[in-house]
Protein backbone atom coordinates (compact mmCIF):
# COMPACT_ATOMS: atom_id res chain seq x y z
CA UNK A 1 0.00 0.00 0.00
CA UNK A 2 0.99 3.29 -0.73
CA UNK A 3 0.67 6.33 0.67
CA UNK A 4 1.76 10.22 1.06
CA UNK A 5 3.94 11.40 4.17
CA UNK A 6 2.29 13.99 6.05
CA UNK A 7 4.13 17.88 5.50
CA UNK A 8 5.37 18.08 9.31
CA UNK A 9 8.42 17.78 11.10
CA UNK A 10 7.95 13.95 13.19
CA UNK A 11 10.49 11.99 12.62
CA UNK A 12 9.65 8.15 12.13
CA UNK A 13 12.72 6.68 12.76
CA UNK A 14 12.74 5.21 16.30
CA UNK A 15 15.85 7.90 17.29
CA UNK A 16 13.78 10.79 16.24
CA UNK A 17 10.41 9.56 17.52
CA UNK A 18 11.60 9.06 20.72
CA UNK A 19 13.07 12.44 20.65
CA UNK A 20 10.05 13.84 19.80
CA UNK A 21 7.98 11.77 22.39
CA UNK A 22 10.12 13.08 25.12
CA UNK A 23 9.53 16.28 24.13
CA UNK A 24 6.32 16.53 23.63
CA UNK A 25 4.64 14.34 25.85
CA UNK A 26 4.32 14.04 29.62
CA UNK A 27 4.57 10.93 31.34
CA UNK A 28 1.94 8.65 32.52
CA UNK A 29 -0.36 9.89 35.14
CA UNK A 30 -1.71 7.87 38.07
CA UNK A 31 -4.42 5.29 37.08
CA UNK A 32 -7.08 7.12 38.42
CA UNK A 33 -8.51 10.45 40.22
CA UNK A 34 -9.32 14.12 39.65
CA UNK A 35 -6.24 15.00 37.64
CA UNK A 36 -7.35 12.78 34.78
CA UNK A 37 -8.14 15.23 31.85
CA UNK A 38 -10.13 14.35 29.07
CA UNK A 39 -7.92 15.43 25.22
CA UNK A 40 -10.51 13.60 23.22
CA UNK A 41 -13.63 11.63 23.53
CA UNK A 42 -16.24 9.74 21.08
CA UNK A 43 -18.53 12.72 21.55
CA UNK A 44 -15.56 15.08 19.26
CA UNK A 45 -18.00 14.64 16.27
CA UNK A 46 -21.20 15.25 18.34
CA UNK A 47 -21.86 18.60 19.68
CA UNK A 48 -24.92 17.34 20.43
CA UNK A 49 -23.84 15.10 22.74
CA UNK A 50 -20.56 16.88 24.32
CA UNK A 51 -22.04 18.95 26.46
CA UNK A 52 -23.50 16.02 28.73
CA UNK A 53 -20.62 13.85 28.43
CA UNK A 54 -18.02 15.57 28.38
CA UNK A 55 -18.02 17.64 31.66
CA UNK A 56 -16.37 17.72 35.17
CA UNK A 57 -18.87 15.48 36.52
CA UNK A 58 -18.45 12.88 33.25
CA UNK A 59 -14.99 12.87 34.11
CA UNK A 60 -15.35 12.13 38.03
CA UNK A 61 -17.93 9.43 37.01
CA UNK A 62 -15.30 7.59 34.67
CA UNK A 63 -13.87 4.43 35.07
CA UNK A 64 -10.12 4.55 35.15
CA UNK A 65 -8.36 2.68 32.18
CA UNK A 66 -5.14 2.57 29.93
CA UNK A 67 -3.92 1.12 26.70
CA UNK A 68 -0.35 0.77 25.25
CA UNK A 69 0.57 2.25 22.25
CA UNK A 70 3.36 -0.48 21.32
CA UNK A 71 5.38 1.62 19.01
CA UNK A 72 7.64 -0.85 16.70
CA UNK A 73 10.99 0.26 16.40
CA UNK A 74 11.92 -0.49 12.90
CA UNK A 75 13.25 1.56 10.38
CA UNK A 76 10.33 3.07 9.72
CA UNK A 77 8.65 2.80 13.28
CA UNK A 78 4.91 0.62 13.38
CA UNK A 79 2.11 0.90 15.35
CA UNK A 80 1.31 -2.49 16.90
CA UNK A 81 -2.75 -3.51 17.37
CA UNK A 82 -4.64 -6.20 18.39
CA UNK A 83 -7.80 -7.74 16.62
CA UNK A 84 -10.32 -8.80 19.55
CA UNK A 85 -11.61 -12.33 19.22
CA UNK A 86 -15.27 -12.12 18.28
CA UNK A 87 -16.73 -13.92 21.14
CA UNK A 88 -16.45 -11.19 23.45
CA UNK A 89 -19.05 -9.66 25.09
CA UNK A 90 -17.92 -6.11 24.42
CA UNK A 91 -15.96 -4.73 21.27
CA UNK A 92 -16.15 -8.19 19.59
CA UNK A 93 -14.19 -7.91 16.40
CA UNK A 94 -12.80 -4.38 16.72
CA UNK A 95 -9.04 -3.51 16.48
CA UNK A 96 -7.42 -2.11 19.48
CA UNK A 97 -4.49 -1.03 21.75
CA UNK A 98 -3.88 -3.80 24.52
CA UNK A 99 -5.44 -2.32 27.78
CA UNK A 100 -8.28 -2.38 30.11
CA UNK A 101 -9.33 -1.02 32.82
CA UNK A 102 -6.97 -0.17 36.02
CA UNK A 103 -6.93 -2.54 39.05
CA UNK A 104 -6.33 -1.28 42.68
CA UNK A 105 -2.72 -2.69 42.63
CA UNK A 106 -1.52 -1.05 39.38
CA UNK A 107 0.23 2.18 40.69
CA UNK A 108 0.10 4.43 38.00
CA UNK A 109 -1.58 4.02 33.97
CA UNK A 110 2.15 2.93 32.87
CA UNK A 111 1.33 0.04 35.15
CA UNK A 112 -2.19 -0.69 33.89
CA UNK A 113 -1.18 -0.08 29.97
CA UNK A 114 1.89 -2.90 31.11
CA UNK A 115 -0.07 -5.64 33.02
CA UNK A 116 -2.67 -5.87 30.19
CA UNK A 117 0.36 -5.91 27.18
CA UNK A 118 1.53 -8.90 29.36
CA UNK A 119 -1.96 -10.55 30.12
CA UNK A 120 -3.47 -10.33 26.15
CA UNK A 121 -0.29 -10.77 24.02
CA UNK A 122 2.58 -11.70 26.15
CA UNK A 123 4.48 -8.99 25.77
CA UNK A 124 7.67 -8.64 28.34
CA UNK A 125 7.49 -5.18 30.01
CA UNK A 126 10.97 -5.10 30.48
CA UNK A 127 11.31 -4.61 26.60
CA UNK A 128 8.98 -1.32 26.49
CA UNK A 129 10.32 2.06 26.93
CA UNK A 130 7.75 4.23 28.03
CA UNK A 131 8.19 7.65 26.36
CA UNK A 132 4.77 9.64 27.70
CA UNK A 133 1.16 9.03 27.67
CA UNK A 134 -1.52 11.32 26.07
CA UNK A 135 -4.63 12.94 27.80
CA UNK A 136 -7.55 10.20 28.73
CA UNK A 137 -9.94 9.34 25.71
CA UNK A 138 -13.55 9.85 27.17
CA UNK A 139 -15.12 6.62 25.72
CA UNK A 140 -19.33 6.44 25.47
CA UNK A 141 -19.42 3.52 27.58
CA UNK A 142 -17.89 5.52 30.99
CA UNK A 143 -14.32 4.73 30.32
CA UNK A 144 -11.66 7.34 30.58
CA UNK A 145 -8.49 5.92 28.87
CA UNK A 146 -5.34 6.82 29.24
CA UNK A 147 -3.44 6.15 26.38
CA UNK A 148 0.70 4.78 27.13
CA UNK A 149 3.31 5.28 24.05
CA UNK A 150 6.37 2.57 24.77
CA UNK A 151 8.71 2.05 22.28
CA UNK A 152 9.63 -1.77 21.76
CA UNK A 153 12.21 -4.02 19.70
CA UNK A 154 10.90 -5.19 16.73
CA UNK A 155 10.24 -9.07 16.24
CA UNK A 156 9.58 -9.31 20.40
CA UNK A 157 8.08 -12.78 20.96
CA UNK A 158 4.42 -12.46 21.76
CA UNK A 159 2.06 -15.06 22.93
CA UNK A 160 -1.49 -14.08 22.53
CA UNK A 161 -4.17 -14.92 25.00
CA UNK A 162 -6.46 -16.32 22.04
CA UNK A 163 -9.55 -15.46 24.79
CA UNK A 164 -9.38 -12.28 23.87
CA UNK A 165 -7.06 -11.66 20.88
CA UNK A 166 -7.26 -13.15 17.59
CA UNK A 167 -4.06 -11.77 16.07
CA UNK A 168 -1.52 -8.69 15.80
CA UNK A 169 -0.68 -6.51 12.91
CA UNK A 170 1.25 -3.48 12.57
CA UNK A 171 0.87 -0.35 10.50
CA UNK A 172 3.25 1.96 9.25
CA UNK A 173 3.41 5.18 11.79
CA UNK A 174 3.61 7.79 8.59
CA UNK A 175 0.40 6.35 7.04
CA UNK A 176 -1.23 6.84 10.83
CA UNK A 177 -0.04 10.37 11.19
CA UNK A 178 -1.33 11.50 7.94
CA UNK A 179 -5.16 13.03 8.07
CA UNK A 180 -6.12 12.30 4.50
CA UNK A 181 -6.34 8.73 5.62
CA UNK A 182 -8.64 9.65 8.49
CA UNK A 183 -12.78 9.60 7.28
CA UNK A 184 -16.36 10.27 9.01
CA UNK A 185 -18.35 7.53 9.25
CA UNK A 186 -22.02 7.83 10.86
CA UNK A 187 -23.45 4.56 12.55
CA UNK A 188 -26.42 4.35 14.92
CA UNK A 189 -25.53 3.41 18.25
CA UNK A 190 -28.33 2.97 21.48
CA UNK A 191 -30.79 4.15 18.60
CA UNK A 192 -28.98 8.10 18.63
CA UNK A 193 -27.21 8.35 15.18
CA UNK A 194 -23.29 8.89 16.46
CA UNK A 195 -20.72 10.46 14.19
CA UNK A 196 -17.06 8.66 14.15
CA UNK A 197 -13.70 8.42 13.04
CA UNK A 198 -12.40 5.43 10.88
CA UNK A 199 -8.93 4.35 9.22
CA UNK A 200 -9.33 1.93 6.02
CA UNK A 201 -5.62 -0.12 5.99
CA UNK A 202 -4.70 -3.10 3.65
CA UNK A 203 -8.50 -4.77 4.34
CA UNK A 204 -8.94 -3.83 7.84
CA UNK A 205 -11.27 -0.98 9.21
CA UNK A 206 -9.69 1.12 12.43
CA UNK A 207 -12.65 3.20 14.32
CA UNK A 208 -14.27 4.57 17.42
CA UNK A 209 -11.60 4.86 20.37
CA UNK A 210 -8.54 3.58 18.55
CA UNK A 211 -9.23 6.04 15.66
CA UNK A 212 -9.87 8.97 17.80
CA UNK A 213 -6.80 8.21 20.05
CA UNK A 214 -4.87 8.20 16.82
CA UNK A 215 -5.92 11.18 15.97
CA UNK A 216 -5.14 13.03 19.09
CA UNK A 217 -1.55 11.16 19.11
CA UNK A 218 -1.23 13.25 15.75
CA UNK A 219 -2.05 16.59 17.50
CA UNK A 220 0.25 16.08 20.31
CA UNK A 221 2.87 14.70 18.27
CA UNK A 222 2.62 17.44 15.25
CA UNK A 223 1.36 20.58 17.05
């Protein structure tokens, strides 16, 4: 597949993204409490619906959760994603960060974003370097997600928990950072017609959350 870099300065070799990263971001908050502040939320592309959701008291009522971003470090660095298995109860099907939500004993996001890389694909936390976490991503089902960005080696052995996880892919970081590959999709959810983003790569569909915590990676890492 093809496709145009975007006309800003990232870098997306693993030297320069981490420089950037560092720069940029600040590092992961604790897994829970007042200081959690929401950068983006699946209400962005309803107005409609912001104003309820997104508020102080939307934020106090949140449940605590974190994802990693598993940045690849090749050449050109990857974004690593899971497909969920689609016997799940929630999300069946849909491509995601590994995460969840935080547990009493994890002592910070970092923590949560690690302990659920390890528990869905086996992945060693030893061999991720966290470089910062974005703002939490507001989700319509109550969930305020911190988002973790680790760089890791590429070709790590993984062993996926096939409970949850069906497989891994990776997708070039350039193609992610670029918004001409970023569309509007409408779907109607709980009977309310909701507005979302969506990212079409090599057969496989990218939306809600993941999308729109893409998307905000982009604006932190680019502004």
């Amino acid at each position: 597949m093809s496709f145009t870099l975007p006309p800003d300065s990232l870098g997306f070799t693993p030297s320069s993204f981490r420089d950037r990263a560092l720069a940029v971001l600040p590092p992961p908050r604790s897994a829970g409490g007042s200081e959690l502040i929401a950068g983006a939320s699946d209400f962005d592309l309803n107005p409609d619906l912001a104003a309820r959701n997104v508020s102080a008291d939307a934020m106090r009522a949140a449940r605590p959760a974190a994802v990693l971003i598993p940045v690849i470090a090749r050449p050109v660095v990857t974004l690593l994603f899971t497909l969920r298995t689609e016997h799940l109860s929630a999300h069946a099907g849909q491509i995601a960060f590994p995460g969840g939500k935080c547990e009493p004993q994890d002592a910070d996001a970092l923590a949560t974003a690690l302990r659920e890389s390890h528990e869905e694909i086996g992945l060693d936390p030893a061999l991720v370097e966290p470089l910062g976490s974005l703002d939490c991503y507001l989700t319509g089902t109550g969930f305020c997600i911190t988002p973790v960005i680790g760089l890791v080696p590429p070709d790590v052995p993984l062993s996926l928990d096939r409970n949850e996880v069906d497989e891994t892919f990776e997708v070039p970081l350039p193609f992610l950072m670029d918004l001409g590959n970023y569309q509007r999709h409408t779907r109607m959810i709980g009977g309310i017609e909701r507005h979302f983003y969506a990212i079409p790569f090599a057969g496989r569909f990218i939306w809600g959350a993941t999308a729109g915590i893409l998307r905000h990676m982009r604006q932190r890492l680019t502004e």
